[in-house]
Protein backbone atom coordinates (compact mmCIF):
# COMPACT_ATOMS: atom_id res chain seq x y z
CA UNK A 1 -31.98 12.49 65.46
CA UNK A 2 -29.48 11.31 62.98
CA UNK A 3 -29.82 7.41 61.93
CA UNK A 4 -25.97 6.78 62.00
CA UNK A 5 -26.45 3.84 59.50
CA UNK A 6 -24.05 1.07 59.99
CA UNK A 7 -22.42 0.47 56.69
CA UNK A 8 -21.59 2.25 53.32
CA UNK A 9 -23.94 1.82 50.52
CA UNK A 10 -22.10 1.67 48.10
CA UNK A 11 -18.87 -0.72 49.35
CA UNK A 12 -20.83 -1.99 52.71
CA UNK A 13 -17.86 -1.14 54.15
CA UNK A 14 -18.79 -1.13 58.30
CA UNK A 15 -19.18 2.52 59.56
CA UNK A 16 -19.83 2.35 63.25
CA UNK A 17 -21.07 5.38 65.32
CA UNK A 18 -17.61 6.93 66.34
CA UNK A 19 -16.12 6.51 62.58
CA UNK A 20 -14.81 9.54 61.11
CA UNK A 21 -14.69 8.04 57.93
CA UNK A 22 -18.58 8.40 57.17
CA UNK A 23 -20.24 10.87 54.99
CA UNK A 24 -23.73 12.13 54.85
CA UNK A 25 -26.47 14.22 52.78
CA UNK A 26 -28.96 15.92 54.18
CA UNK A 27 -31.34 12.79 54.07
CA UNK A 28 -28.57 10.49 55.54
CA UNK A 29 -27.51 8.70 52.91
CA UNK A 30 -24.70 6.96 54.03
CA UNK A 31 -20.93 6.17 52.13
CA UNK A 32 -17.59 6.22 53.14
CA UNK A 33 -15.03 8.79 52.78
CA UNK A 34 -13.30 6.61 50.02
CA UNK A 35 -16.58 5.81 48.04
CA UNK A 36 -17.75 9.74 48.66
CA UNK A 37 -14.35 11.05 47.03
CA UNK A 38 -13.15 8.63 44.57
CA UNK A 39 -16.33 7.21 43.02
CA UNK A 40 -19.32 9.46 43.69
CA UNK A 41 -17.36 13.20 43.96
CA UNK A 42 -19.19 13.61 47.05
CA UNK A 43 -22.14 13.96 45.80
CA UNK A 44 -25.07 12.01 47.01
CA UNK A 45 -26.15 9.86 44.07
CA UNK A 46 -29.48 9.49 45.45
CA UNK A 47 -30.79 12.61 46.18
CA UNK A 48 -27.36 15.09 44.37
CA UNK A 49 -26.85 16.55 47.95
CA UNK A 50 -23.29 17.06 48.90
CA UNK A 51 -21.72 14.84 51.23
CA UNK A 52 -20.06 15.95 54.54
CA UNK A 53 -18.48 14.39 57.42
CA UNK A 54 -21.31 12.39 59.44
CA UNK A 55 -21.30 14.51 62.98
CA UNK A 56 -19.99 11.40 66.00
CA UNK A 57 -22.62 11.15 68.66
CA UNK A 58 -20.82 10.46 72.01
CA UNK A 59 -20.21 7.63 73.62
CA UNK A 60 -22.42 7.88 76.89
CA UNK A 61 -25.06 8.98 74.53
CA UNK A 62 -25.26 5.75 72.34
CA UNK A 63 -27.03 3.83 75.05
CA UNK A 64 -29.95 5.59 74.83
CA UNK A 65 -30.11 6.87 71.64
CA UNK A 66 -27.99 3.65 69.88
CA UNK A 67 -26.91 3.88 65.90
CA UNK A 68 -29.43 2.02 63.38
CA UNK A 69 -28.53 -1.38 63.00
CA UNK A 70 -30.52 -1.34 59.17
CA UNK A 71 -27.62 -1.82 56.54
CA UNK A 72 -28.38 -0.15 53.45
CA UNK A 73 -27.01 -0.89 49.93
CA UNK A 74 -27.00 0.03 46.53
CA UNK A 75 -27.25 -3.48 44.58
CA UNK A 76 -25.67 -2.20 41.79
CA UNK A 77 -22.83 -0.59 43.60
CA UNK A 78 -21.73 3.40 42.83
């Protein structure tokens, strides 16, 4: 089951479980659309997987299965 990680790691720009503004590689490294487009040409520049819209789990699924609440973030920014 996906992580849907809270925040961008490159900005920490918040990126809550409904956003459609998240992107994701296939190991769920986690930016937003602005940081995946302008700065990192979405690619992933952790692993060089492309970066795709993060899939929105629905709403009366979140309380059992809730989003990670672990913020990630590059220190050194993208």
């Amino acid at each position: 089951m996906l992580q849907l990680r809270p925040n961008c790691e490159c900005c920490d720009k918040d990126l809550p479980p409904g956003s459609t503004n998240a992107r994701i590689c296939s190991f769920e490294c986690t930016f937003c659309s602005d940081c995946a487009s302008t700065h990192l040409n979405n690619v992933c520049p952790n692993c060089g997987g492309e970066l795709v819209a993060r899939p929105r789990r629905p709403e009366a699924k979140l309380a059992a299965n809730p989003a990670s609440t672990e913020r990630v973030l590059k220190p050194a920014g993208c």
